[in-house]
PDB file of N, CA and C in Angstrom:
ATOM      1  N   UNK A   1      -5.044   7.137  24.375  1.00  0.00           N
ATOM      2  CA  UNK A   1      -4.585   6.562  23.110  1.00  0.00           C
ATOM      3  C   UNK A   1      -4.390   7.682  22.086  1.00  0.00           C
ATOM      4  N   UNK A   2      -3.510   7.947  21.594  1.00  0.00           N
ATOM      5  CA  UNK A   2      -2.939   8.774  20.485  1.00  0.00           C
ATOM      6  C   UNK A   2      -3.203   8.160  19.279  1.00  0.00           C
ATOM      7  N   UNK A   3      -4.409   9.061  18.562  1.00  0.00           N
ATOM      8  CA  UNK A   3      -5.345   8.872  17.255  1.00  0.00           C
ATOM      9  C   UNK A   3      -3.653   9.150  16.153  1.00  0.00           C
ATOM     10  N   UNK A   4      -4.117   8.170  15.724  1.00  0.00           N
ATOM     11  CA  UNK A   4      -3.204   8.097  14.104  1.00  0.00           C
ATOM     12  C   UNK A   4      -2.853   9.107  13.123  1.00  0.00           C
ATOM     13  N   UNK A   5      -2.313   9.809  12.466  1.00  0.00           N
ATOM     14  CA  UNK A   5      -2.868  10.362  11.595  1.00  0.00           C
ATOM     15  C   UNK A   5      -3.298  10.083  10.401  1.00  0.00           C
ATOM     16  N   UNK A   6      -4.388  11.020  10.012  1.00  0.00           N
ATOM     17  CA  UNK A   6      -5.189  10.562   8.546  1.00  0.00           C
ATOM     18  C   UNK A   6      -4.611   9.985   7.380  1.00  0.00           C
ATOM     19  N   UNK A   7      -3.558  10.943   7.207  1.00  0.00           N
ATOM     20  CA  UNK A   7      -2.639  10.412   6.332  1.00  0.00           C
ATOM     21  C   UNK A   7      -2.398   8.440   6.496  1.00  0.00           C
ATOM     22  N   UNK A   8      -2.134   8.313   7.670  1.00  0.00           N
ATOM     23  CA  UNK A   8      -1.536   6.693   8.306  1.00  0.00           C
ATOM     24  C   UNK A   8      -2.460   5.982   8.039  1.00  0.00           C
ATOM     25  N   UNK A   9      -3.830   6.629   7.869  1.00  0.00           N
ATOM     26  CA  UNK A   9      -5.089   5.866   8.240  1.00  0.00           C
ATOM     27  C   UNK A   9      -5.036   5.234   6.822  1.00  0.00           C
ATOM     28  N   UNK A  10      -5.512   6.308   6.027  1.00  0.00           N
ATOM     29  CA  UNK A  10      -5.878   6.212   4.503  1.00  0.00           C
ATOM     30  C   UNK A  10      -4.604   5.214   3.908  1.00  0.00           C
ATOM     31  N   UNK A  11      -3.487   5.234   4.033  1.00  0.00           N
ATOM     32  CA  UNK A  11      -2.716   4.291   3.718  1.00  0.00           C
ATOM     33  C   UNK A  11      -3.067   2.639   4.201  1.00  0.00           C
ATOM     34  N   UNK A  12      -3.084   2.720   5.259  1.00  0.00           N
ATOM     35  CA  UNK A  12      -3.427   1.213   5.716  1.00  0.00           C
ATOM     36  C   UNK A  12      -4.500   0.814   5.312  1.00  0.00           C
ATOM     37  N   UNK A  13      -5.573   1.968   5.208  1.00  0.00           N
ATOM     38  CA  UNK A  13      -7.020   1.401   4.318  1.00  0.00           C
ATOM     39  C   UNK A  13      -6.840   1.010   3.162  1.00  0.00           C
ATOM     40  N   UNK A  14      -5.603   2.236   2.609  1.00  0.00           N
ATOM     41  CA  UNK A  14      -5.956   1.450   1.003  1.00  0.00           C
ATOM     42  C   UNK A  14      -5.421   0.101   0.767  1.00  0.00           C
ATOM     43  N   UNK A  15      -4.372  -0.212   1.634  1.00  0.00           N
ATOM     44  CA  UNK A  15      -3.584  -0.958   1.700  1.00  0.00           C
ATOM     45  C   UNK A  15      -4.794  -2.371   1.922  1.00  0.00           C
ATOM     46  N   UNK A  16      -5.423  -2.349   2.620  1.00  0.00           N
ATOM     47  CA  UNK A  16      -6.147  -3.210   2.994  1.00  0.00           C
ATOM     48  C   UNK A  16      -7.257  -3.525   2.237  1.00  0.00           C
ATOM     49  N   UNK A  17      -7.488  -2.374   1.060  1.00  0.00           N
ATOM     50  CA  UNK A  17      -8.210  -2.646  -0.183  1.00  0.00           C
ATOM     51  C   UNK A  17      -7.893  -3.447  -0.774  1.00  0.00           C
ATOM     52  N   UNK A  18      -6.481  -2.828  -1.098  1.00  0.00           N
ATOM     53  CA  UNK A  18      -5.880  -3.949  -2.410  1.00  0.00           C
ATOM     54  C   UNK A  18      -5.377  -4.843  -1.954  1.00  0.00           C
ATOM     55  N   UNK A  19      -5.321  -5.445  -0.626  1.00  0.00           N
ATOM     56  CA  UNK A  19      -4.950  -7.171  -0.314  1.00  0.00           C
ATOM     57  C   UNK A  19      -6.132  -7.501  -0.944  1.00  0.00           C
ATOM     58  N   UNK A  20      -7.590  -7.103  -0.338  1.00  0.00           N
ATOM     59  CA  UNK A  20      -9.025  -7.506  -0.603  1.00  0.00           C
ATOM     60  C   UNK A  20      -8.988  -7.800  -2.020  1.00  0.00           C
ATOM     61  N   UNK A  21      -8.360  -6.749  -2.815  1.00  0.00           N
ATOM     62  CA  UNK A  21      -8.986  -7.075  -4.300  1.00  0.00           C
ATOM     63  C   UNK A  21      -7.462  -8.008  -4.854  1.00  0.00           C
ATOM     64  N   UNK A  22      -6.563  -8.239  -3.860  1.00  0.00           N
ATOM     65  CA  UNK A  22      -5.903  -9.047  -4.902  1.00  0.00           C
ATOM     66  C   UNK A  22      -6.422 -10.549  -4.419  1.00  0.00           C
ATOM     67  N   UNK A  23      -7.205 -10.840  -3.422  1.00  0.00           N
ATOM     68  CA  UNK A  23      -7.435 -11.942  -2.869  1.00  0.00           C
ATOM     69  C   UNK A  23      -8.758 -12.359  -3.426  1.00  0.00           C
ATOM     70  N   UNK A  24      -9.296 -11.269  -4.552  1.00  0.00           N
ATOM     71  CA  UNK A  24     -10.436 -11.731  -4.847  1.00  0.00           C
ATOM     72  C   UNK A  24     -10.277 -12.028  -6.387  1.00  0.00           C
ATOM     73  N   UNK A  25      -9.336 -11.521  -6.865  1.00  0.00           N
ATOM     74  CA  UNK A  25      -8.585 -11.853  -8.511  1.00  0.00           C
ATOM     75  C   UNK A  25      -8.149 -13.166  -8.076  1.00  0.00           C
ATOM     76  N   UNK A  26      -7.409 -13.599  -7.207  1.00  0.00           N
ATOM     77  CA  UNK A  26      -6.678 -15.012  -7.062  1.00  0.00           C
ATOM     78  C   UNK A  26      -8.128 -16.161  -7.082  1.00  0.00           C
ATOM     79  N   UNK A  27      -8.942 -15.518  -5.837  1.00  0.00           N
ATOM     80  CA  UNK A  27      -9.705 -16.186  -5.672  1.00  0.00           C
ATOM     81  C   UNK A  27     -10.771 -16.956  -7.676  1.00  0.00           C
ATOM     82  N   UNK A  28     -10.937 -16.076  -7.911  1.00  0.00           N
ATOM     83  CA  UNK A  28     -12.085 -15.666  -9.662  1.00  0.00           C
ATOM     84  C   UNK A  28     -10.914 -16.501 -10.306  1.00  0.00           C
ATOM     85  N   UNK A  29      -9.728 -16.349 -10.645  1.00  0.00           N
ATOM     86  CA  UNK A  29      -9.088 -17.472 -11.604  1.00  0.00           C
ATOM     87  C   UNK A  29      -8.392 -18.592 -10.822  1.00  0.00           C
ATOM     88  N   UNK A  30      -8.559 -19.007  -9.457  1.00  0.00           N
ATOM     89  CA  UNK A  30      -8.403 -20.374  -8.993  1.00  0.00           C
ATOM     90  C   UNK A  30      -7.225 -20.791  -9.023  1.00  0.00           C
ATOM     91  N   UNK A  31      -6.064 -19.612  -8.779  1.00  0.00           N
ATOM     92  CA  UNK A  31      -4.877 -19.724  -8.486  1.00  0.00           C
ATOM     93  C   UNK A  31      -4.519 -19.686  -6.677  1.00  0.00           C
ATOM     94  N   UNK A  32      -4.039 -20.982  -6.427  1.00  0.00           N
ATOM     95  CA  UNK A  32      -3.788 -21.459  -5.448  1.00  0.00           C
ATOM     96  C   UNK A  32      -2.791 -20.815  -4.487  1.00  0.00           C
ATOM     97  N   UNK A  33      -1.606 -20.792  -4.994  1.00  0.00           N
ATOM     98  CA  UNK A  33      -0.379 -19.736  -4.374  1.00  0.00           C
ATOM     99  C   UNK A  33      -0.618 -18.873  -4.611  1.00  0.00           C
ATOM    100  N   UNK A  34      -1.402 -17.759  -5.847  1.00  0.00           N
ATOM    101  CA  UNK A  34      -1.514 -16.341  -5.299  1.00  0.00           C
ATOM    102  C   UNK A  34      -2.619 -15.722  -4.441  1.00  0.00           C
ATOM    103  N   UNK A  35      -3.773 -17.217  -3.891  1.00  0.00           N
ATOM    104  CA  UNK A  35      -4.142 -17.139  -3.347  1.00  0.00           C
ATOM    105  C   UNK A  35      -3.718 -16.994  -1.543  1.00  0.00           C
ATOM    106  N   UNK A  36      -2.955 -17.648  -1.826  1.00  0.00           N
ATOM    107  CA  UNK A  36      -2.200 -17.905  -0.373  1.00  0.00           C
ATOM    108  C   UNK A  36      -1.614 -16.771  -0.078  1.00  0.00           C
ATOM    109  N   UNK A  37      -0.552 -16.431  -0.769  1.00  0.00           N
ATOM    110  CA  UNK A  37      -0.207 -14.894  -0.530  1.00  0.00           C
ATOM    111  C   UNK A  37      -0.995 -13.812  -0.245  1.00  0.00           C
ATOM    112  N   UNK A  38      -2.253 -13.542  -1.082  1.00  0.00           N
ATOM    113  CA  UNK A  38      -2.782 -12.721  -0.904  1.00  0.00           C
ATOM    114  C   UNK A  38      -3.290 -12.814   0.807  1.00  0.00           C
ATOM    115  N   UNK A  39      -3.900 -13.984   0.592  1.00  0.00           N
ATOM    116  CA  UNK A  39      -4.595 -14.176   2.333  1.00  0.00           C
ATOM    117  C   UNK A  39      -3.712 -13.590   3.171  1.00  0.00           C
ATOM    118  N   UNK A  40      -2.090 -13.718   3.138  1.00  0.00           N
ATOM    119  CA  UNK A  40      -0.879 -13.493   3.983  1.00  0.00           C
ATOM    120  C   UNK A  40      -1.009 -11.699   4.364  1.00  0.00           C
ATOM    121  N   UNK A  41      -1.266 -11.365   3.316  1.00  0.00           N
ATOM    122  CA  UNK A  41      -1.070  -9.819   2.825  1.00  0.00           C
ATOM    123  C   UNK A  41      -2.510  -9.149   3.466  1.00  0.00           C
ATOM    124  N   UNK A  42      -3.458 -10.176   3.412  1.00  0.00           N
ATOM    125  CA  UNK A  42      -5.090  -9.542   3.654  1.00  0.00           C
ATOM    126  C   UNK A  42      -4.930  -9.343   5.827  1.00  0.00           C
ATOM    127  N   UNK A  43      -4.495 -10.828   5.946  1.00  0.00           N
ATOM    128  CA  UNK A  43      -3.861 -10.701   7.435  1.00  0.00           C
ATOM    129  C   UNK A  43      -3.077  -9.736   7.828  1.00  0.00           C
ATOM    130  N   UNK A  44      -2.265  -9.250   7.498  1.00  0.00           N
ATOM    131  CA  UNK A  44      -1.102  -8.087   7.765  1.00  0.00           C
ATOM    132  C   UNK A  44      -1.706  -7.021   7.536  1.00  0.00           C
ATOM    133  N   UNK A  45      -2.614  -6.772   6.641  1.00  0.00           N
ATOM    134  CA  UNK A  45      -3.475  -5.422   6.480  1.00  0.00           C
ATOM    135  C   UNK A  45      -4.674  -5.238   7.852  1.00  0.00           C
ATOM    136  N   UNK A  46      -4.965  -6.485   8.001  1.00  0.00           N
ATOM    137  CA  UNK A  46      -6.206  -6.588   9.185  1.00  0.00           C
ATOM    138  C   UNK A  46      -5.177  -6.415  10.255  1.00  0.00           C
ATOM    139  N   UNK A  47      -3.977  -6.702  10.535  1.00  0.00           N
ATOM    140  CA  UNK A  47      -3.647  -6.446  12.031  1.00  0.00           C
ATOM    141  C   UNK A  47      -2.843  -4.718  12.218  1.00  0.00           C
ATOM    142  N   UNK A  48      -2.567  -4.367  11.093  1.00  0.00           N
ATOM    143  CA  UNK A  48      -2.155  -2.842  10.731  1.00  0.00           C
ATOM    144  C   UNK A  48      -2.477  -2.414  11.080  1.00  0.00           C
ATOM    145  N   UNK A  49      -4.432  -2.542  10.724  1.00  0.00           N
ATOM    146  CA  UNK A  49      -5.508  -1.659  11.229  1.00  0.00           C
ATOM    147  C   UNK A  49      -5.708  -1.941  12.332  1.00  0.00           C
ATOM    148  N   UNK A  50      -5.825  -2.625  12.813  1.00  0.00           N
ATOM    149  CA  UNK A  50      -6.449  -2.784  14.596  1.00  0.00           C
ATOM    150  C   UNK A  50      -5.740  -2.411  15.191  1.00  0.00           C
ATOM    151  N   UNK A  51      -4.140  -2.384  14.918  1.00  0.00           N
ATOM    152  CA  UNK A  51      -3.325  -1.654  15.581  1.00  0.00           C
ATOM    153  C   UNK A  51      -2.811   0.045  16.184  1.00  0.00           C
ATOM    154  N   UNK A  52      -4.063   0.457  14.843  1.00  0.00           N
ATOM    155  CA  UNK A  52      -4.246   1.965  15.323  1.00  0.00           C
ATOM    156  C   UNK A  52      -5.998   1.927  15.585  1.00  0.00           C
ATOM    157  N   UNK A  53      -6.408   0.372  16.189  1.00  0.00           N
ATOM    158  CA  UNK A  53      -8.176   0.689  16.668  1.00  0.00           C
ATOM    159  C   UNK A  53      -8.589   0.882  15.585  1.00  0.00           C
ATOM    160  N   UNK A  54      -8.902   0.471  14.181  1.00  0.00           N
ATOM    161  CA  UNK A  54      -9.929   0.238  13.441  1.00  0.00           C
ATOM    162  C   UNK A  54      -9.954  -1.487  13.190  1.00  0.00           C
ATOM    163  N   UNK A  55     -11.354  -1.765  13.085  1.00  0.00           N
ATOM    164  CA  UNK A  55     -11.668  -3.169  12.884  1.00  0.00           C
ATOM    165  C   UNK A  55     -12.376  -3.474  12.109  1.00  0.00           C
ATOM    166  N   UNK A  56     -11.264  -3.724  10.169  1.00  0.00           N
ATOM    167  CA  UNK A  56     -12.162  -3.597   9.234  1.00  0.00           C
ATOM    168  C   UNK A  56     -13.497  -4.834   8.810  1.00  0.00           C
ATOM    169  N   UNK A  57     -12.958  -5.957  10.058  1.00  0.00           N
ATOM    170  CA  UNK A  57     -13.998  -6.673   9.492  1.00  0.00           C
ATOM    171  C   UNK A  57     -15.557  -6.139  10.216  1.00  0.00           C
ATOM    172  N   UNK A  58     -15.433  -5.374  10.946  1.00  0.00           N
ATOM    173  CA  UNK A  58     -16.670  -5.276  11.660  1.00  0.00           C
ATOM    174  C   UNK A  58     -16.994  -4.045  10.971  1.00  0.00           C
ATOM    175  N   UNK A  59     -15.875  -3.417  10.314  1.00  0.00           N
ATOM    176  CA  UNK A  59     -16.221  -1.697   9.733  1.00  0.00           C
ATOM    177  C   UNK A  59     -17.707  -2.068   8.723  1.00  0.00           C
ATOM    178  N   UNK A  60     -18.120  -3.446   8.404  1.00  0.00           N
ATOM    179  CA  UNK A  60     -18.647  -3.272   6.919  1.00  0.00           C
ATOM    180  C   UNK A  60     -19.961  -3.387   7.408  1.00  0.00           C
TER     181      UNK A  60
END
């Protein structure tokens, strides 16, 4: 398996931050559709990562 580079990594992480923190702003003011989106965006960040073998839900 051909490791990612760092650069690739740190992008998809951050990337996968800020689904997290926009899914947790939607979540705190009880907005319904930007909740939904975000979830959409939090999914696509979780399969990014596993796709170069990291598994952020187990990373924590």
């Amino acid at each position: 398996m051909r490791l990612p580079s760092i650069e690739r990594r740190e992008r998809l992480q951050a990337e996968y931050r800020d689904a997290m923190y926009q899914l947790a702003l939607a979540d705190e003011v009880e907005d319904e559709p930007r909740k939904r989106m975000a979830r959409g965006e939090v999914a696509e960040a979780v399969q990014a990562l596993r796709s170069i073998g990291i598994n952020p839900i187990r990373a924590r």
